[in-house]
PDB file of N, CA and C in Angstrom:
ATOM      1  N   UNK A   1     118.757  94.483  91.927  1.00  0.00           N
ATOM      2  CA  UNK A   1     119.116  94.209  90.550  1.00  0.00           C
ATOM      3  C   UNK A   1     117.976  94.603  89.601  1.00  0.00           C
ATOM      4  N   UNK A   2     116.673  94.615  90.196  1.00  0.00           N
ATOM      5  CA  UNK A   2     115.524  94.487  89.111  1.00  0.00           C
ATOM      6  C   UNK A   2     115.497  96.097  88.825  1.00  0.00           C
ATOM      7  N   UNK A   3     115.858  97.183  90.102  1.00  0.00           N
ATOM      8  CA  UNK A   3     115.475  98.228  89.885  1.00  0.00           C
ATOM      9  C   UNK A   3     116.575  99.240  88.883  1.00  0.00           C
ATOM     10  N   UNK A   4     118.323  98.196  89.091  1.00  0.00           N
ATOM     11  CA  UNK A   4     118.979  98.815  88.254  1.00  0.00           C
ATOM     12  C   UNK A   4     118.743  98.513  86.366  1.00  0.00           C
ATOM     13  N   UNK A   5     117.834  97.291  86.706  1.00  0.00           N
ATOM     14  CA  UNK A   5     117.899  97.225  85.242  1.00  0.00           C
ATOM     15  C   UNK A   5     116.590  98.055  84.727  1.00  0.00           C
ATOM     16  N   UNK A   6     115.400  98.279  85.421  1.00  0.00           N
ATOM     17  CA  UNK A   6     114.475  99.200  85.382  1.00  0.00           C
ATOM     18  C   UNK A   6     114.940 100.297  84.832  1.00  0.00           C
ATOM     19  N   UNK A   7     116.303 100.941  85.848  1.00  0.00           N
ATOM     20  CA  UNK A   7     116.515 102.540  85.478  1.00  0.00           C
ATOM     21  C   UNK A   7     117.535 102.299  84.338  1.00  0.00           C
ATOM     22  N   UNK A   8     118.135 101.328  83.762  1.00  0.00           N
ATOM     23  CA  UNK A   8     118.990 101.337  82.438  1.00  0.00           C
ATOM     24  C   UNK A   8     117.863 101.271  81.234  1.00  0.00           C
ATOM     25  N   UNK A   9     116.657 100.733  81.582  1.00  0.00           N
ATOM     26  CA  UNK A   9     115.323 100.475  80.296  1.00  0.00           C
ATOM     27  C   UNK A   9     115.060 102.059  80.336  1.00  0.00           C
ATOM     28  N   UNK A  10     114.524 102.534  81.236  1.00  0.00           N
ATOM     29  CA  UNK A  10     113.860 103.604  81.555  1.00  0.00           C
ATOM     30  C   UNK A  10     114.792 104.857  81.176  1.00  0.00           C
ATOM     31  N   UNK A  11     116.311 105.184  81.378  1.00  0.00           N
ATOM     32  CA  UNK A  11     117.054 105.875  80.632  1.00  0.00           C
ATOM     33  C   UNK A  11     117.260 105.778  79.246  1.00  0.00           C
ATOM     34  N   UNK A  12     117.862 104.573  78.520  1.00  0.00           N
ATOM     35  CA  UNK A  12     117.521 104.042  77.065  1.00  0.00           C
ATOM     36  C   UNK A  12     116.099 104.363  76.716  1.00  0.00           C
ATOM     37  N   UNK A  13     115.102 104.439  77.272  1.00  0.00           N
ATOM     38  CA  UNK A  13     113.962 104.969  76.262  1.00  0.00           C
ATOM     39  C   UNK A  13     114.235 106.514  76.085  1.00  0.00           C
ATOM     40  N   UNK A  14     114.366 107.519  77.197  1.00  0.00           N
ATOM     41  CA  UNK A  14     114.587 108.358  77.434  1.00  0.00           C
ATOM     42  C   UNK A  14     115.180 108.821  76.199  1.00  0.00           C
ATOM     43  N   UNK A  15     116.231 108.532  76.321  1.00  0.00           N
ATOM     44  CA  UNK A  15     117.640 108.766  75.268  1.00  0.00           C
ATOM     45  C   UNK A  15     117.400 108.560  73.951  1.00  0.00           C
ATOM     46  N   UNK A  16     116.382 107.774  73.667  1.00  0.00           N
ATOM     47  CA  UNK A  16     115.674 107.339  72.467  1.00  0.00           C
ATOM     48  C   UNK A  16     114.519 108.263  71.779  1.00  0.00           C
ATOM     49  N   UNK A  17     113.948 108.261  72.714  1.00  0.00           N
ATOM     50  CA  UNK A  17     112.886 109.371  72.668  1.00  0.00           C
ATOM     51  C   UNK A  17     113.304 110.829  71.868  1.00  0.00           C
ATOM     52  N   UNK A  18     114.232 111.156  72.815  1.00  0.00           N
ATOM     53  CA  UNK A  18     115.144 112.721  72.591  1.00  0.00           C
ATOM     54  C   UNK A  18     116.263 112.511  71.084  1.00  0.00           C
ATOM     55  N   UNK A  19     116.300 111.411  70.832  1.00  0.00           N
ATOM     56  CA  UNK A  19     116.853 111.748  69.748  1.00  0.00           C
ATOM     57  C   UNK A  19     115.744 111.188  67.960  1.00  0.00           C
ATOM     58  N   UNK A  20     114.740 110.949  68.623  1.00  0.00           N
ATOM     59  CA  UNK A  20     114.034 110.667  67.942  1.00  0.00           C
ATOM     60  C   UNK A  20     113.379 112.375  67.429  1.00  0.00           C
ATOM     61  N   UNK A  21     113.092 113.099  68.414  1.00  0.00           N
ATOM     62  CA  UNK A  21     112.494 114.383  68.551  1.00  0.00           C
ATOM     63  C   UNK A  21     113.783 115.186  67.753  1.00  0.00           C
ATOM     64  N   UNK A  22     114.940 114.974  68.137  1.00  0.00           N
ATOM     65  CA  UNK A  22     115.968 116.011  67.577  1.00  0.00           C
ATOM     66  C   UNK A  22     115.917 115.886  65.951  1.00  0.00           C
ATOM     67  N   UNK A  23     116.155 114.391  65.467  1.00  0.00           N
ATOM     68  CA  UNK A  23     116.081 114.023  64.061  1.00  0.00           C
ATOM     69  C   UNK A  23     114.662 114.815  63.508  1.00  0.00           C
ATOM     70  N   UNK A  24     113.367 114.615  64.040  1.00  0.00           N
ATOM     71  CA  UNK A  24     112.671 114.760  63.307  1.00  0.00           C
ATOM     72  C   UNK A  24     112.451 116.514  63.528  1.00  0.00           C
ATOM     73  N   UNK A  25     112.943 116.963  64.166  1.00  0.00           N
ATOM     74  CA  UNK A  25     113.161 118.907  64.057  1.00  0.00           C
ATOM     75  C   UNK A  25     114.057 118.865  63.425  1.00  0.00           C
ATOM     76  N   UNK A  26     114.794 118.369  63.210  1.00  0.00           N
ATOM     77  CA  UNK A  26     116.336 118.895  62.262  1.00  0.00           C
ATOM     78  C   UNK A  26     115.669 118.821  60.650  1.00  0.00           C
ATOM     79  N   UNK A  27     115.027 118.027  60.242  1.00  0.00           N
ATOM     80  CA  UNK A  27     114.820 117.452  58.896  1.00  0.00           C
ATOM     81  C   UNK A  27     114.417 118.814  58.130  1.00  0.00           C
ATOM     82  N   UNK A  28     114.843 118.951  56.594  1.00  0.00           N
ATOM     83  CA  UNK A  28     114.688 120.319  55.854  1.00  0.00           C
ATOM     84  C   UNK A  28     112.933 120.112  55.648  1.00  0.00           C
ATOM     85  N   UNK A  29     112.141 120.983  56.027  1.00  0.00           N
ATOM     86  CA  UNK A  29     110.952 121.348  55.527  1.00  0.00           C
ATOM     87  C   UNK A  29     110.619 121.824  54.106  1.00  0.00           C
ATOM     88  N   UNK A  30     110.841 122.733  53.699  1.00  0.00           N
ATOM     89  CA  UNK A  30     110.985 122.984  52.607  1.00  0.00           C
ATOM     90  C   UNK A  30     112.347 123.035  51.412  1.00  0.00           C
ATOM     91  N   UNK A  31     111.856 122.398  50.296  1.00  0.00           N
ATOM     92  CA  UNK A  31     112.498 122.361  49.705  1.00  0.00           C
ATOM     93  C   UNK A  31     112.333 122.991  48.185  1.00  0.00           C
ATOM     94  N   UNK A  32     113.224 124.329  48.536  1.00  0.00           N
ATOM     95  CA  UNK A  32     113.033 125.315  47.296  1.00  0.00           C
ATOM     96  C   UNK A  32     113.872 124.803  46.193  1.00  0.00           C
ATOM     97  N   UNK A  33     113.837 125.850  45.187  1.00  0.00           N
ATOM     98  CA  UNK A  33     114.763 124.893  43.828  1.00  0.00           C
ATOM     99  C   UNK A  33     115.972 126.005  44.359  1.00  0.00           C
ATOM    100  N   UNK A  34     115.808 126.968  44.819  1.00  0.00           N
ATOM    101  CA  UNK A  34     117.194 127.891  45.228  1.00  0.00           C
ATOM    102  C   UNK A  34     118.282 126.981  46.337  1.00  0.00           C
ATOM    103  N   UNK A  35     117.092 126.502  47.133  1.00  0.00           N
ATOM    104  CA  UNK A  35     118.036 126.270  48.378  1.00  0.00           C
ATOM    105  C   UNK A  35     118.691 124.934  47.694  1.00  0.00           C
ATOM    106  N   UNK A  36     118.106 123.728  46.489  1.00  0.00           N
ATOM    107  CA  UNK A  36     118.750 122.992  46.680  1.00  0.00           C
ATOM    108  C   UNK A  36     120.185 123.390  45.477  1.00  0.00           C
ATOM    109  N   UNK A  37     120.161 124.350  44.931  1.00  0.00           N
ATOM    110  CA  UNK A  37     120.874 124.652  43.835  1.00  0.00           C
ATOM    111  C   UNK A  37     122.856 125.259  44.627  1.00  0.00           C
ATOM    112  N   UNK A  38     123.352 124.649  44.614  1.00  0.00           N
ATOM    113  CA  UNK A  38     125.390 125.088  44.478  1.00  0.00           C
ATOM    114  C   UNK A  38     125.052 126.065  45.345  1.00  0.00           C
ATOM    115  N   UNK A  39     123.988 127.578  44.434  1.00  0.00           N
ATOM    116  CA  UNK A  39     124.536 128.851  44.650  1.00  0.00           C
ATOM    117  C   UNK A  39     123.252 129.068  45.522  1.00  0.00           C
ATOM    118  N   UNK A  40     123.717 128.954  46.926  1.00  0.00           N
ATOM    119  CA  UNK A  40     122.381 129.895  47.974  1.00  0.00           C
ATOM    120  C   UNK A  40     122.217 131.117  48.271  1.00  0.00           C
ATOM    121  N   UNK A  41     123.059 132.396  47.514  1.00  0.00           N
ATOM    122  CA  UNK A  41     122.978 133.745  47.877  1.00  0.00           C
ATOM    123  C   UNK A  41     122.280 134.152  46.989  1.00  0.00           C
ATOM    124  N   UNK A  42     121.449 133.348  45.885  1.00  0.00           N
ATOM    125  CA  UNK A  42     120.207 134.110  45.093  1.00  0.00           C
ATOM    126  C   UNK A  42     120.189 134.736  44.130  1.00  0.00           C
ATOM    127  N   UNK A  43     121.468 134.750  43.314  1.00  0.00           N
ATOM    128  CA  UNK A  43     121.669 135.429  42.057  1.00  0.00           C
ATOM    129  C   UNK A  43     122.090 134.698  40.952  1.00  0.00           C
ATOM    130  N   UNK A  44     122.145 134.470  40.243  1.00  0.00           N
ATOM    131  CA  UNK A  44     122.818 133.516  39.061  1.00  0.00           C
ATOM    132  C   UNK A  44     124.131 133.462  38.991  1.00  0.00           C
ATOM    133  N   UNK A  45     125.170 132.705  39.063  1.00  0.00           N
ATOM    134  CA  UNK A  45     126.419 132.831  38.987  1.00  0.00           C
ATOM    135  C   UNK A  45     127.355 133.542  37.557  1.00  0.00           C
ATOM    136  N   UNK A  46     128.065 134.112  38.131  1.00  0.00           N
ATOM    137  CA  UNK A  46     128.380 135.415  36.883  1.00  0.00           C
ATOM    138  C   UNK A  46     129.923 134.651  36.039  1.00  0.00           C
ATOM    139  N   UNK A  47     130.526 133.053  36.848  1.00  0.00           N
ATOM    140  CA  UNK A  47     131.210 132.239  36.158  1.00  0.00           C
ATOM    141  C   UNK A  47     131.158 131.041  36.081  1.00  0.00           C
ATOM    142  N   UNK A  48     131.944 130.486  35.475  1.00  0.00           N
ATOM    143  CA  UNK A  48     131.638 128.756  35.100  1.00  0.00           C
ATOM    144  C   UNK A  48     132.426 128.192  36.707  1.00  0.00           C
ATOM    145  N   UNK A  49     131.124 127.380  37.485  1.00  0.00           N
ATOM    146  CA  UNK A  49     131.600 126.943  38.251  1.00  0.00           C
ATOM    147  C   UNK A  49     132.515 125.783  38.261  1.00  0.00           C
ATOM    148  N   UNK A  50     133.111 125.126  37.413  1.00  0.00           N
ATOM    149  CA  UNK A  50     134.177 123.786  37.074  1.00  0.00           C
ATOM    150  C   UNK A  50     135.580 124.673  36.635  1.00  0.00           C
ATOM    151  N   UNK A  51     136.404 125.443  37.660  1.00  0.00           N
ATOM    152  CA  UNK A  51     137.314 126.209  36.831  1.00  0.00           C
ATOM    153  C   UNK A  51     138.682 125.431  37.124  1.00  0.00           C
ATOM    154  N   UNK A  52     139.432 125.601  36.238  1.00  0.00           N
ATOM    155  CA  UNK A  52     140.945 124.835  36.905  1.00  0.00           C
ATOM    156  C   UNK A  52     141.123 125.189  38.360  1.00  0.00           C
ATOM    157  N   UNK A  53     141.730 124.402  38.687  1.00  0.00           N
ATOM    158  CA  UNK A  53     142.306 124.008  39.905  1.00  0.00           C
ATOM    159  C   UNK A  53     143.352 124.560  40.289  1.00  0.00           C
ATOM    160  N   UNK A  54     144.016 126.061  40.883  1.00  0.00           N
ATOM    161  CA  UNK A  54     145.442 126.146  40.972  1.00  0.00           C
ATOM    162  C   UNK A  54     146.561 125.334  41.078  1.00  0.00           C
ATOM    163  N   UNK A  55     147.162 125.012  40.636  1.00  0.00           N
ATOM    164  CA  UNK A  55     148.455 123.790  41.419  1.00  0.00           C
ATOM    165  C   UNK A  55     149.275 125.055  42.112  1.00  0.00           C
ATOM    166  N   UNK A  56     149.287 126.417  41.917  1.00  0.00           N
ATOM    167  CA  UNK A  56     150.438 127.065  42.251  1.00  0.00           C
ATOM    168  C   UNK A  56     149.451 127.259  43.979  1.00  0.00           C
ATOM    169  N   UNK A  57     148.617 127.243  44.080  1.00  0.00           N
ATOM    170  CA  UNK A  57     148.082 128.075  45.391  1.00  0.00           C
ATOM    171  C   UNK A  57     147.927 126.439  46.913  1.00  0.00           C
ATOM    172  N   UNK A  58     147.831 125.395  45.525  1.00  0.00           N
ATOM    173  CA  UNK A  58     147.908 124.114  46.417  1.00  0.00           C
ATOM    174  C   UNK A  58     149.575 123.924  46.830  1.00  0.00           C
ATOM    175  N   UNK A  59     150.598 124.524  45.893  1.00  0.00           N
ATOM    176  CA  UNK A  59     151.881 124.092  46.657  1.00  0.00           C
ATOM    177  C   UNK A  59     152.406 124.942  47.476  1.00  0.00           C
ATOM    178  N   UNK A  60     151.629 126.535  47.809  1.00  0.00           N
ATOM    179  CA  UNK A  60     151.893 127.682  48.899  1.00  0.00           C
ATOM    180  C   UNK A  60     151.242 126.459  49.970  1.00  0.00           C
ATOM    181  N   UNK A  61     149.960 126.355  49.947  1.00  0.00           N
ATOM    182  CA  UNK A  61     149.322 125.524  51.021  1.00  0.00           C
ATOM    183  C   UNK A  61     150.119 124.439  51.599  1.00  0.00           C
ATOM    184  N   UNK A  62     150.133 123.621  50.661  1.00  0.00           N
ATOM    185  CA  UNK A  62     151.476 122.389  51.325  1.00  0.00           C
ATOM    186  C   UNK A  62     152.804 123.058  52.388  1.00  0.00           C
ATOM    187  N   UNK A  63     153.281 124.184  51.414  1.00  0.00           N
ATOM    188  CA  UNK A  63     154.210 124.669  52.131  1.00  0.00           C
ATOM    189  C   UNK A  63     154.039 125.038  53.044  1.00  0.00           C
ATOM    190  N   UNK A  64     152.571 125.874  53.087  1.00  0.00           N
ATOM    191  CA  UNK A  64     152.171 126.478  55.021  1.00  0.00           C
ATOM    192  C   UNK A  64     151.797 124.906  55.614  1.00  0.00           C
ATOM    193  N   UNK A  65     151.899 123.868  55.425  1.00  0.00           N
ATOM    194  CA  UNK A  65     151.346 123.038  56.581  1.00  0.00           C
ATOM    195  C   UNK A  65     152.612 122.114  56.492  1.00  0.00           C
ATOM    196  N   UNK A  66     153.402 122.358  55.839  1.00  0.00           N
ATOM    197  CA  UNK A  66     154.909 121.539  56.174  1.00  0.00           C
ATOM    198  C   UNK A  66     155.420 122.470  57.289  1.00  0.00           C
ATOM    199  N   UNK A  67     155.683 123.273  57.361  1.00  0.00           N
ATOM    200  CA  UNK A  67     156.251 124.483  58.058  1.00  0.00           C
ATOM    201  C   UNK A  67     155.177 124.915  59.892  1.00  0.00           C
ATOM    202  N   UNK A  68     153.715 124.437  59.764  1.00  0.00           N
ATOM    203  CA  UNK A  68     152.752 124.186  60.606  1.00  0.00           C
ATOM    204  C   UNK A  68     153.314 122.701  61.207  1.00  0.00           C
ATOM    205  N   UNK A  69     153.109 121.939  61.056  1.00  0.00           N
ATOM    206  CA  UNK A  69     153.830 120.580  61.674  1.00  0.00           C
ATOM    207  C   UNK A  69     155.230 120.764  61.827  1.00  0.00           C
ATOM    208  N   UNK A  70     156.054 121.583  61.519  1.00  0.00           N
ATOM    209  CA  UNK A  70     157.467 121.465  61.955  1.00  0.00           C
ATOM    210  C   UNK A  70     157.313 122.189  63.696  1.00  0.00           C
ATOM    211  N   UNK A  71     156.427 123.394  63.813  1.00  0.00           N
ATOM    212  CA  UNK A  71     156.206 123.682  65.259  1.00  0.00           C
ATOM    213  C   UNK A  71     155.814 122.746  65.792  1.00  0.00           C
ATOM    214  N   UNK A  72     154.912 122.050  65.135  1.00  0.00           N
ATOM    215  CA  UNK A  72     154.026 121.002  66.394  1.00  0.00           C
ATOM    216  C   UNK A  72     155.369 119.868  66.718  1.00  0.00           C
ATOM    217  N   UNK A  73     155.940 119.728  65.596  1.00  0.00           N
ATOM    218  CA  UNK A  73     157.199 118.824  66.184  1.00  0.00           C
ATOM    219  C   UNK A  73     158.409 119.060  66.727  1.00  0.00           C
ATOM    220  N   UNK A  74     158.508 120.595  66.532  1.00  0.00           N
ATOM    221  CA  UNK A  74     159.636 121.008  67.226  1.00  0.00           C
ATOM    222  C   UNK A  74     159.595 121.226  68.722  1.00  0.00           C
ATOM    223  N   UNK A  75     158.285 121.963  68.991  1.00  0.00           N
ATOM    224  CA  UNK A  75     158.028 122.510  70.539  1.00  0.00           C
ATOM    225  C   UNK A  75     158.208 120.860  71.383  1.00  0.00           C
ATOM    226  N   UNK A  76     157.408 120.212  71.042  1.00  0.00           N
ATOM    227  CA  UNK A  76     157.581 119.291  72.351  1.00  0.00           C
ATOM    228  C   UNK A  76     159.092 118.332  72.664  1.00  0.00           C
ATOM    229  N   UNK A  77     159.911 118.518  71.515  1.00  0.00           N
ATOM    230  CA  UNK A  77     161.041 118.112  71.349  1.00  0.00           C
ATOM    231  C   UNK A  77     161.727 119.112  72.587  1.00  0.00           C
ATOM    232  N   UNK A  78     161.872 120.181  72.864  1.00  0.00           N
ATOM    233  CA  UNK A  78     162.481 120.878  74.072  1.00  0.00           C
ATOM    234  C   UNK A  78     161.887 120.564  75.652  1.00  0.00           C
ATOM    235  N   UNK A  79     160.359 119.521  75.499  1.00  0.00           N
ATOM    236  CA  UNK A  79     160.690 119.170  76.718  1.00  0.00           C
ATOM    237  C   UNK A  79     161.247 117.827  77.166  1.00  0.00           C
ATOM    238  N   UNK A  80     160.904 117.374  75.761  1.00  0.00           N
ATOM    239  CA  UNK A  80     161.637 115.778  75.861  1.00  0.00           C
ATOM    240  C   UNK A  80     163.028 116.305  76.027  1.00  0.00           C
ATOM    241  N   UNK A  81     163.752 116.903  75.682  1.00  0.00           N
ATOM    242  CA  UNK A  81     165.313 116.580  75.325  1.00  0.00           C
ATOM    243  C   UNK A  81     166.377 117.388  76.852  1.00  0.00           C
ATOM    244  N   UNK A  82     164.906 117.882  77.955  1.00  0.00           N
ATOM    245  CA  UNK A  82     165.774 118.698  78.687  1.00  0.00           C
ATOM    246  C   UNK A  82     166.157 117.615  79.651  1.00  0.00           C
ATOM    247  N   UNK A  83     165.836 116.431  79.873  1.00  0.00           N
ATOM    248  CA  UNK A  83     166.296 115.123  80.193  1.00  0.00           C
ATOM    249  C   UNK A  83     167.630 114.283  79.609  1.00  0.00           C
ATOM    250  N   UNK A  84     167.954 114.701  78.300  1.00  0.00           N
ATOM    251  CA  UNK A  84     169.205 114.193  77.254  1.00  0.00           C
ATOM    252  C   UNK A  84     170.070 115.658  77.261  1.00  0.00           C
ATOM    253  N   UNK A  85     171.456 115.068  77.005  1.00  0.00           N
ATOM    254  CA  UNK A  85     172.581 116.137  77.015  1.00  0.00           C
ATOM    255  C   UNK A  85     171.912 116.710  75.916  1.00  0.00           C
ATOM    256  N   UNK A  86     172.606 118.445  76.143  1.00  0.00           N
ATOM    257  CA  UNK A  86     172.709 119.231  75.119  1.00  0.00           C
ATOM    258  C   UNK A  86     173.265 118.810  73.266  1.00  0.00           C
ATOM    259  N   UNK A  87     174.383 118.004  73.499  1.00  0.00           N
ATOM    260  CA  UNK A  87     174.928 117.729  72.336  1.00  0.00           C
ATOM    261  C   UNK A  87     173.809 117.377  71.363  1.00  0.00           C
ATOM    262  N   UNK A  88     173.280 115.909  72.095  1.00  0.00           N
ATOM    263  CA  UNK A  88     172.102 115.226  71.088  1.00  0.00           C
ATOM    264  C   UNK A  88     171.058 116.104  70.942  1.00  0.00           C
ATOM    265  N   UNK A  89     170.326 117.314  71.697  1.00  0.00           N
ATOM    266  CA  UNK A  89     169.499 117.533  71.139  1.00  0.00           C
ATOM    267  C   UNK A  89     169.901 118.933  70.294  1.00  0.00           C
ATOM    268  N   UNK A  90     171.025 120.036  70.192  1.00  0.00           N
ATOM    269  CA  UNK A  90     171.404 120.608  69.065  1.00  0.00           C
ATOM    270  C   UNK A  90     171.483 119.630  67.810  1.00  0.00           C
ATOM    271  N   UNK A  91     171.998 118.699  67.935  1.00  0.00           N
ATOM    272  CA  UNK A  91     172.567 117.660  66.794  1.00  0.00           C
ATOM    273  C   UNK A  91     170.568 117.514  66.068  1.00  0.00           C
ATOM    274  N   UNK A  92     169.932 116.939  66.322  1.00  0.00           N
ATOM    275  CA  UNK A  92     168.631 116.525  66.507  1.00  0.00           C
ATOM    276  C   UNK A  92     168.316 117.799  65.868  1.00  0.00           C
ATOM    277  N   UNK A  93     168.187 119.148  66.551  1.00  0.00           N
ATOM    278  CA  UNK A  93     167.402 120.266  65.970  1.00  0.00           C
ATOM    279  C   UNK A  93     168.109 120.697  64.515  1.00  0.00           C
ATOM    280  N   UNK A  94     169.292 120.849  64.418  1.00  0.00           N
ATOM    281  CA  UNK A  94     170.149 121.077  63.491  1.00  0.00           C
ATOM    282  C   UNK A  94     169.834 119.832  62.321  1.00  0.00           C
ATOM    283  N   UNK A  95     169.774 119.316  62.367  1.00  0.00           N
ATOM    284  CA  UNK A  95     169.430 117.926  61.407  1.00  0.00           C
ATOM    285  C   UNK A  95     168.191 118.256  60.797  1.00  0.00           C
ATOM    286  N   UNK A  96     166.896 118.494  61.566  1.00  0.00           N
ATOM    287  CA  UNK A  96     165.780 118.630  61.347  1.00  0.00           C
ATOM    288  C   UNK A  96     165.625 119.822  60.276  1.00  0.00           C
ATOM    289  N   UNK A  97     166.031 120.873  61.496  1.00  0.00           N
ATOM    290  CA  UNK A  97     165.892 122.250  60.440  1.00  0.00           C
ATOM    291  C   UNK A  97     166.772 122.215  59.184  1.00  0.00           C
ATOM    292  N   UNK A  98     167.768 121.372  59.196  1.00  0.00           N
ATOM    293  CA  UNK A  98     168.393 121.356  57.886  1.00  0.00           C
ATOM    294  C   UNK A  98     167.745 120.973  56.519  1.00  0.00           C
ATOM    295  N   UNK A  99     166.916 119.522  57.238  1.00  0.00           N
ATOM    296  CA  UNK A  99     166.418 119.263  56.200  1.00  0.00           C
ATOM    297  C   UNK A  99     165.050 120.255  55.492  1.00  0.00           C
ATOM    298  N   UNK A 100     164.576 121.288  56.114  1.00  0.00           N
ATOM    299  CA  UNK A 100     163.547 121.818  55.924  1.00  0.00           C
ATOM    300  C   UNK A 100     164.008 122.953  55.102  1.00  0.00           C
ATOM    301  N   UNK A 101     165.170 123.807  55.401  1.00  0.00           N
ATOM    302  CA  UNK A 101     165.831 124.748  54.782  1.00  0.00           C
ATOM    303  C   UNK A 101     166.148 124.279  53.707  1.00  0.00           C
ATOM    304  N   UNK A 102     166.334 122.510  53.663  1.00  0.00           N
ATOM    305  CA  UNK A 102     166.493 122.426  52.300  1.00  0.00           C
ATOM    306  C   UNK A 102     165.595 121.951  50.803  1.00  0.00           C
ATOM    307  N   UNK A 103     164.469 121.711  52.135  1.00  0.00           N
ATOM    308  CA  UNK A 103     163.313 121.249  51.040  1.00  0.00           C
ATOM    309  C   UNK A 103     162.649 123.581  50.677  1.00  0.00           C
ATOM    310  N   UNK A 104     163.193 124.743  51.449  1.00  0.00           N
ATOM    311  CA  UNK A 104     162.638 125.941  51.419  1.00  0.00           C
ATOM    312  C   UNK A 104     163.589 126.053  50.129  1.00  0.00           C
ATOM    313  N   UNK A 105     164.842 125.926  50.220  1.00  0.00           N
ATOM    314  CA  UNK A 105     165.610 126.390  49.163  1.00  0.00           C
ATOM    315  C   UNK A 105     165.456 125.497  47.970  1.00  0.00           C
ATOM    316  N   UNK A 106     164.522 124.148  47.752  1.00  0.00           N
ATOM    317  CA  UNK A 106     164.171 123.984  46.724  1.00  0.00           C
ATOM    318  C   UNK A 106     163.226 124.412  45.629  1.00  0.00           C
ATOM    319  N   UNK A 107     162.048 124.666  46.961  1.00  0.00           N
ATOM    320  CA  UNK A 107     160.276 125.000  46.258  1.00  0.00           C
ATOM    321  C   UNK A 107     161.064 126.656  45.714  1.00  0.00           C
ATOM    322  N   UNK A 108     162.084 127.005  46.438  1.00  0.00           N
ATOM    323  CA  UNK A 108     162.267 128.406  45.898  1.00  0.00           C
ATOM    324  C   UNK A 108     163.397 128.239  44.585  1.00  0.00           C
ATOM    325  N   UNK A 109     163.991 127.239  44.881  1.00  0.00           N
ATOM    326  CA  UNK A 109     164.368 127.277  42.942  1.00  0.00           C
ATOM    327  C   UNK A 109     163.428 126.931  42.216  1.00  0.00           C
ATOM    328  N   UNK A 110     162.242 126.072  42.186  1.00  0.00           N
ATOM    329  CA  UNK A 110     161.651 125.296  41.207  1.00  0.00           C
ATOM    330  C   UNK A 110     160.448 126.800  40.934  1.00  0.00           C
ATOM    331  N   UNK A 111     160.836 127.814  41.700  1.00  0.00           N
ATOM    332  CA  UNK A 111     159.616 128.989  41.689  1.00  0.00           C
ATOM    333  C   UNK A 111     158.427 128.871  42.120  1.00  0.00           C
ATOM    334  N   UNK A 112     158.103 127.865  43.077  1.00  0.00           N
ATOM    335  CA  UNK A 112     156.789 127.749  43.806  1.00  0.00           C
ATOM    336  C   UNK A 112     156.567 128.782  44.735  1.00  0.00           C
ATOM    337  N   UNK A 113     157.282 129.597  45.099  1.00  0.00           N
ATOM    338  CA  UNK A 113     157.147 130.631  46.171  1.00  0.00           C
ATOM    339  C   UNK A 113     156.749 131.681  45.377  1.00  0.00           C
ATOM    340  N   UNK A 114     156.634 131.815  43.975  1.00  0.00           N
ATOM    341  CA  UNK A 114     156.495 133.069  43.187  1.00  0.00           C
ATOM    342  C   UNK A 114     155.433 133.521  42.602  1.00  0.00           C
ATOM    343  N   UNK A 115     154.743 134.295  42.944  1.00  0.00           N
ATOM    344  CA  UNK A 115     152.859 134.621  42.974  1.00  0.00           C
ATOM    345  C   UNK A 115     152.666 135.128  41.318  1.00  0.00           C
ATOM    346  N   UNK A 116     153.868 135.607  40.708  1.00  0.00           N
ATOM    347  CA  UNK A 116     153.283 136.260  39.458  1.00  0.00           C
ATOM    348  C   UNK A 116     154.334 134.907  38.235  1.00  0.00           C
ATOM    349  N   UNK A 117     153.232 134.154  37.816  1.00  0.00           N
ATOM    350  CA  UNK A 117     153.490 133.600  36.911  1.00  0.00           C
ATOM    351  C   UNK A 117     152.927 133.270  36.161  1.00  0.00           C
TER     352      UNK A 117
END
């Protein structure tokens, strides 16, 4: 018992040690007025960095990650369902994709799909 608790002290310093050494190599040495400044490629910025915010390029994005999670939820649905009749899981896929075709045929009336506006 004395020697397992020996080698749990004796690892814990270890482990202590090494991250004591990692922190203090990691830490920034110098500190220029460039490096701490937004822009680190060294030239003065040629616009106002606070610019509006697209809303049109944030609702393409939404749309690619609604459409990204519909794979992640569709694929594993074909191995769950090869256990359940066919009926329920057409019924199931058909439902799903419906509702998605119908949230596509909305963002495309309201013109969110449309790059020149």
């Amino acid at each position: 018992m004395f020697y397992i608790t020996l080698m749990i002290l004796f690892l814990s310093l270890i482990s202590n040690l090494v991250m004591l050494i990692a922190v203090n190599l990691s830490k920034k040495k110098i500190f220029d007025r460039e490096k701490n400044s937004p822009f680190e490629c060294g030239f003065n910025p040629m616009f106002y960095t606070r610019m509006p915010f697209s809303l049109h390029f944030f609702m393409i994005t939404i749309l690619f990650l609604i459409f990204d999670v519909e794979i992640t939820i569709l694929l594993p649905l074909y191995i769950t369902f090869q256990m359940n009749n066919l009926s329920n899981m057409i019924f199931i896929h058909s439902f799903f994709l419906m509702i998605l075709i119908l949230g596509l045929y909305h963002e495309w009336k309201q013109n969110i799909l449309n790059w020149s506006m």
